[in-house]
N, C-alpha and C. Protein backbone atom coordinates (compact mmCIF):
# COMPACT_ATOMS: atom_id res chain seq x y z
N UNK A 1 -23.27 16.34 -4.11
CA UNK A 1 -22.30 15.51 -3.46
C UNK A 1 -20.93 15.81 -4.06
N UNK A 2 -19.84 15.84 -3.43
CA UNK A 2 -18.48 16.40 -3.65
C UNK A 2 -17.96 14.80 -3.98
N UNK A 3 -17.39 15.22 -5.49
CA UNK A 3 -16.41 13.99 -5.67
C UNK A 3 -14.75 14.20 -5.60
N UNK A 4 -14.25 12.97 -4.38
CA UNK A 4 -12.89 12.98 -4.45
C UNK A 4 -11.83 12.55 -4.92
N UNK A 5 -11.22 13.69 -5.85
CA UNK A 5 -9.70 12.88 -6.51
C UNK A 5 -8.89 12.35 -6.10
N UNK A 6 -8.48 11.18 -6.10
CA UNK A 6 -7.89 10.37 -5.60
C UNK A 6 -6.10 10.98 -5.49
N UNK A 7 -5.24 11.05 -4.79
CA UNK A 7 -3.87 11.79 -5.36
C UNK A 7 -3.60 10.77 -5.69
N UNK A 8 -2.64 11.52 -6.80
CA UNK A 8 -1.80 11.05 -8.10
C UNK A 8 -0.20 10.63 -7.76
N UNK A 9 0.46 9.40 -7.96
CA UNK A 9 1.87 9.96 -7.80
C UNK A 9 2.55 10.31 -9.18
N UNK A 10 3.43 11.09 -9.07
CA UNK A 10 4.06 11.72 -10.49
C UNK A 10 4.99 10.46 -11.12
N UNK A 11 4.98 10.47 -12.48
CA UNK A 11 5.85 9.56 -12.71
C UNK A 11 7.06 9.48 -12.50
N UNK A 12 7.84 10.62 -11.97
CA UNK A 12 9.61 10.81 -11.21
C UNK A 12 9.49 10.00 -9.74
N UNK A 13 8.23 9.65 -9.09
CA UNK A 13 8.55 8.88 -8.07
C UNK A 13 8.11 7.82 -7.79
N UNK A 14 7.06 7.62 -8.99
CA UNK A 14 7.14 5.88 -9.41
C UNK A 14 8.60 5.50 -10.28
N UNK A 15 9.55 6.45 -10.90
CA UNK A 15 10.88 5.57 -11.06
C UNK A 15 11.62 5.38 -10.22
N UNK A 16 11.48 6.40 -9.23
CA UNK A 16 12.53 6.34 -8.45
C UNK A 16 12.20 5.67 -7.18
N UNK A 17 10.93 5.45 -6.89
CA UNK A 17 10.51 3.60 -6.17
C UNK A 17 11.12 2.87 -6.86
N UNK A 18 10.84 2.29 -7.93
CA UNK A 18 10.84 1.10 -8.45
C UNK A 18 12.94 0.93 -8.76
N UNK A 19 13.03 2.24 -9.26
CA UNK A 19 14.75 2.18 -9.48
C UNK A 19 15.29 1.73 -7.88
N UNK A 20 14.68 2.62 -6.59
CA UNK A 20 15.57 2.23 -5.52
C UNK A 20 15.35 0.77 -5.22
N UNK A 21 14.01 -0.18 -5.37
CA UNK A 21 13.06 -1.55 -5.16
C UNK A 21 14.43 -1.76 -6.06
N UNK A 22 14.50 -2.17 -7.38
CA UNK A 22 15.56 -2.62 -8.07
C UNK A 22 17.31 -2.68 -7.69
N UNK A 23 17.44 -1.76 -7.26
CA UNK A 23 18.74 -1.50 -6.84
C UNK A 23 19.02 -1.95 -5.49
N UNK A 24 17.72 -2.30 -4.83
CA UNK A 24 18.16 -2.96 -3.04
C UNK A 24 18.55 -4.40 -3.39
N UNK A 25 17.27 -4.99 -4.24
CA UNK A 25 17.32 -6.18 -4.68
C UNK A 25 18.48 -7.09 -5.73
N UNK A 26 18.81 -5.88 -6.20
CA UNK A 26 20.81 -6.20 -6.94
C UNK A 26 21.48 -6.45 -6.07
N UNK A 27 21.45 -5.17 -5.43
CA UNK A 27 22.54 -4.91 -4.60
C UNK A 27 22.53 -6.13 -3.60
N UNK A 28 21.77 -6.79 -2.99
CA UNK A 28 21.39 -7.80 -1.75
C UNK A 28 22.06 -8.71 -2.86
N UNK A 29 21.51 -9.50 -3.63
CA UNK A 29 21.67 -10.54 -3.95
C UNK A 29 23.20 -10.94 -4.77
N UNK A 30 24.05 -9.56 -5.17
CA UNK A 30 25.33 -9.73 -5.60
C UNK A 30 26.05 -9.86 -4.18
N UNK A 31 25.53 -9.43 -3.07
CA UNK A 31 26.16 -9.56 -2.05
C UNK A 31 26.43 -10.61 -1.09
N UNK A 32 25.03 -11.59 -1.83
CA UNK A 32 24.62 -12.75 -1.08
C UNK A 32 26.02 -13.69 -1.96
N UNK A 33 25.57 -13.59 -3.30
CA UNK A 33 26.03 -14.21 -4.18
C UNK A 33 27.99 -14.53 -3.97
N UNK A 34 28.00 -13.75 -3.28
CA UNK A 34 29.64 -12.93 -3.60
C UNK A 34 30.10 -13.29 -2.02
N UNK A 35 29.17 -13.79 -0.79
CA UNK A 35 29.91 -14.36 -0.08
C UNK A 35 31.33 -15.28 0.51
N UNK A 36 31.56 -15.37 1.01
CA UNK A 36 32.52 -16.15 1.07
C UNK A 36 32.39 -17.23 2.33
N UNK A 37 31.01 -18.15 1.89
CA UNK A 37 30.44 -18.94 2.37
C UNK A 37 29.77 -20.32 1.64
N UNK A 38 29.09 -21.32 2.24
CA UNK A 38 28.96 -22.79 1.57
C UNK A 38 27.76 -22.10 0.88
N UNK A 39 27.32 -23.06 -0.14
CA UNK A 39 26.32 -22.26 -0.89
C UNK A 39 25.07 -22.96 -0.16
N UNK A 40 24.80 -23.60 0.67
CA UNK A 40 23.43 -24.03 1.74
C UNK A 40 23.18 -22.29 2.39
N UNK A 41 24.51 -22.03 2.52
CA UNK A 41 24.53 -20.31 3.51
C UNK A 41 23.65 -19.42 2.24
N UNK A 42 24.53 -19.55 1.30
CA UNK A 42 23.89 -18.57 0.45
C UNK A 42 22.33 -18.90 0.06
N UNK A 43 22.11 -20.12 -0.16
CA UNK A 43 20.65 -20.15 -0.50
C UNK A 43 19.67 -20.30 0.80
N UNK A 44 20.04 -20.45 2.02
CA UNK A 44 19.50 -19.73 2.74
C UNK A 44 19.11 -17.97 2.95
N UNK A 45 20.12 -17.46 3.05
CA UNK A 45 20.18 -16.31 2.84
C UNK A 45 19.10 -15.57 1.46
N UNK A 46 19.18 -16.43 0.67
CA UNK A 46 18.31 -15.63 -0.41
C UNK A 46 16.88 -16.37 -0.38
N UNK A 47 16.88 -17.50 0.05
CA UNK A 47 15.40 -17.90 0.47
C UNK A 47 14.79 -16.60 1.83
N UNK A 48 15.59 -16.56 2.57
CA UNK A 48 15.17 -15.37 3.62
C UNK A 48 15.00 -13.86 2.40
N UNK A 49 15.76 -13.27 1.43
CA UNK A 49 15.89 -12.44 0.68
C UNK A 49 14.50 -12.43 0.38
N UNK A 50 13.77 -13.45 -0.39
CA UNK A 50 12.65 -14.15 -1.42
C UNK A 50 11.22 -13.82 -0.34
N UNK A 51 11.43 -14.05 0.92
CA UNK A 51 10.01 -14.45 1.55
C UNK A 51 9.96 -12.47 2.16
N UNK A 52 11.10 -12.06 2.55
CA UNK A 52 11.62 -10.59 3.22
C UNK A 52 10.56 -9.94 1.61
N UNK A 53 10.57 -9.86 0.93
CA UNK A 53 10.19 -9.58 -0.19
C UNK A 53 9.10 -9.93 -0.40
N UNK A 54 8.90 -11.05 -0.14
CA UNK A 54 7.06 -11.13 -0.56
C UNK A 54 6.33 -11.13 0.34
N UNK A 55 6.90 -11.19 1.55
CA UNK A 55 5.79 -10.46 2.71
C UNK A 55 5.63 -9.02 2.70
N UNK A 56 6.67 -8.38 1.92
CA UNK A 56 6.68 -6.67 2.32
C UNK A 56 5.57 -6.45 0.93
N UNK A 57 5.17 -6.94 -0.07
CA UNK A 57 4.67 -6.81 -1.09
C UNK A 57 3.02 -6.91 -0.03
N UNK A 58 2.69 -8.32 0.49
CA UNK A 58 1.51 -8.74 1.22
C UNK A 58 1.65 -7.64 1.88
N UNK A 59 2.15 -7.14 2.80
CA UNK A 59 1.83 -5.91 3.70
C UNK A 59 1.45 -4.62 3.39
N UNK A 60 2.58 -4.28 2.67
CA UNK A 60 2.08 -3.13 1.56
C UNK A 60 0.15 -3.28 1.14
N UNK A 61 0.15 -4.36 0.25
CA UNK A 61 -0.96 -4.76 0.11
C UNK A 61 -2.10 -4.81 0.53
N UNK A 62 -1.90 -5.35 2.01
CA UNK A 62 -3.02 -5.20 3.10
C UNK A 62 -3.46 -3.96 3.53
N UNK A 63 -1.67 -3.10 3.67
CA UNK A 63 -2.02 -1.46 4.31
C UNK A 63 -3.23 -1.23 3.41
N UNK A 64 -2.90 -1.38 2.17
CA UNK A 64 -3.59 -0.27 0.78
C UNK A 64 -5.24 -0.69 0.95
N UNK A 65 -5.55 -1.61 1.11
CA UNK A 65 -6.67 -2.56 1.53
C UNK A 65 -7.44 -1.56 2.32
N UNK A 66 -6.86 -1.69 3.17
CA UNK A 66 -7.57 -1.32 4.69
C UNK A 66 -7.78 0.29 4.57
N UNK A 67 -6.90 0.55 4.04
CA UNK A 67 -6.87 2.30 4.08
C UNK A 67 -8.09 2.44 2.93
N UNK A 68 -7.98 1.85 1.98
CA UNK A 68 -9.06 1.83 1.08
C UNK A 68 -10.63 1.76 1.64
N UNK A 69 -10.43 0.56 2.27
CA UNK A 69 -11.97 0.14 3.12
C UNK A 69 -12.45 1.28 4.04
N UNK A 70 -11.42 1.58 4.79
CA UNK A 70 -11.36 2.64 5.76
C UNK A 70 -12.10 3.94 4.81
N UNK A 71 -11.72 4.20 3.88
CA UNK A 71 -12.27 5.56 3.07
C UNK A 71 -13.37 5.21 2.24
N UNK A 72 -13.76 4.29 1.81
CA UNK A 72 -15.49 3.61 1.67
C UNK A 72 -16.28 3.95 2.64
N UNK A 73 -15.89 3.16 3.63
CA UNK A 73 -16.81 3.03 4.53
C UNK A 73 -17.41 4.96 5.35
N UNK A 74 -16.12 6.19 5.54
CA UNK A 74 -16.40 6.93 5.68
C UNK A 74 -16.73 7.87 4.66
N UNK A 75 -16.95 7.28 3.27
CA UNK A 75 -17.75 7.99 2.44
C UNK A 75 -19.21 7.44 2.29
N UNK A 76 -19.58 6.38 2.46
CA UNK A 76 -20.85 5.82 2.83
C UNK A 76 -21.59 6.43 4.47
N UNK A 77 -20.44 6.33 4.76
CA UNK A 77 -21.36 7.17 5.78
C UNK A 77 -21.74 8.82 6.21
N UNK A 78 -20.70 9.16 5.23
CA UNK A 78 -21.04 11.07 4.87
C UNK A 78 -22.11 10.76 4.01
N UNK A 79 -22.22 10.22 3.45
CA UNK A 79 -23.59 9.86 2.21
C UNK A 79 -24.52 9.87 2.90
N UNK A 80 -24.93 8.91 3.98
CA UNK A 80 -26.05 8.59 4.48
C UNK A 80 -26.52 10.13 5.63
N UNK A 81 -25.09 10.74 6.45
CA UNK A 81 -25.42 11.89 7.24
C UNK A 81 -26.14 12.71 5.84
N UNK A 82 -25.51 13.09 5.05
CA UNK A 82 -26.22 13.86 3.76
C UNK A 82 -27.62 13.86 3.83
N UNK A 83 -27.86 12.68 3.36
CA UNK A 83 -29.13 11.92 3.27
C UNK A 83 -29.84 12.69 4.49
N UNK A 84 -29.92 12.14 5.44
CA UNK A 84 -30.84 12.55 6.53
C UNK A 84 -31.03 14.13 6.85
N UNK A 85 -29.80 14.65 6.64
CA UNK A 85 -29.80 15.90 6.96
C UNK A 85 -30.76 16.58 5.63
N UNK A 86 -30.72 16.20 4.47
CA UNK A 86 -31.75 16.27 3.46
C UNK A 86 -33.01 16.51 3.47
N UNK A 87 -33.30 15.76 4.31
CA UNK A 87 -34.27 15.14 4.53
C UNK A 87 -35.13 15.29 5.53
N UNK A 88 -34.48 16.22 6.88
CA UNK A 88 -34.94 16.68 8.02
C UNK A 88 -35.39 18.16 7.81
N UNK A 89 -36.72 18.63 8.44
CA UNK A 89 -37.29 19.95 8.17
C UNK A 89 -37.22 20.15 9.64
N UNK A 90 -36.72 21.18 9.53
CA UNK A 90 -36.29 21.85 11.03
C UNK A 90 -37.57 23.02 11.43
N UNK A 91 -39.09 22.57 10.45
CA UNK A 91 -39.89 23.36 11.01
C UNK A 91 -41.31 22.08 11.36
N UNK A 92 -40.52 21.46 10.97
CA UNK A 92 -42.06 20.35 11.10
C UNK A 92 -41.65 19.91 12.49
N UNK A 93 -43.00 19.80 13.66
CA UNK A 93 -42.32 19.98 15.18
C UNK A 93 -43.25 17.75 15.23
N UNK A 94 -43.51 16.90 14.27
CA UNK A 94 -44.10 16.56 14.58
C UNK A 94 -43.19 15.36 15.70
């Protein structure tokens, strides 16, 4: 049975996720901050910032989920074709 390596990301583009994730999230919130509006505006605005953010985290999340399940389930079932094909004699006529 063939085992699969999972890909790797390099550590230059886990910083440079997390640096650009960091730098949207500055950047938004000095901008919110720096309005020239009542501050009900602004903490609206960053309550929308807060949830924009933790739904994209849940989604992300779910993708990774599913794509995950998705590649279980079609390695369980190359397993089981394996299996049978194993297991079948292509001279026995019974």
């Amino acid at each position: 049975m063939q085992t699969i390596n999972p890909a790797k990301d390099s550590p230059a583009w886990i910083i440079q996720t997390w640096a650009a994730f960091l730098l949207s999230i500055s950047m938004t919130t000095f901008g919110i901050v720096n309005l020239p509006v009542d501050n009900w505006v602004k903490g609206f605005m960053g309550m929308g910032l807060a949830f924009s953010i933790g739904s994209s985290f849940t989604l992300a999340k779910t993708t990774r989920d599913l794509h995950e399940t998705k590649r279980l389930t079609a390695r369980i079932d190359e397993a089981k074709v394996e299996k049978l094909l194993s297991q079948h004699d292509p001279l026995n006529f019974k």
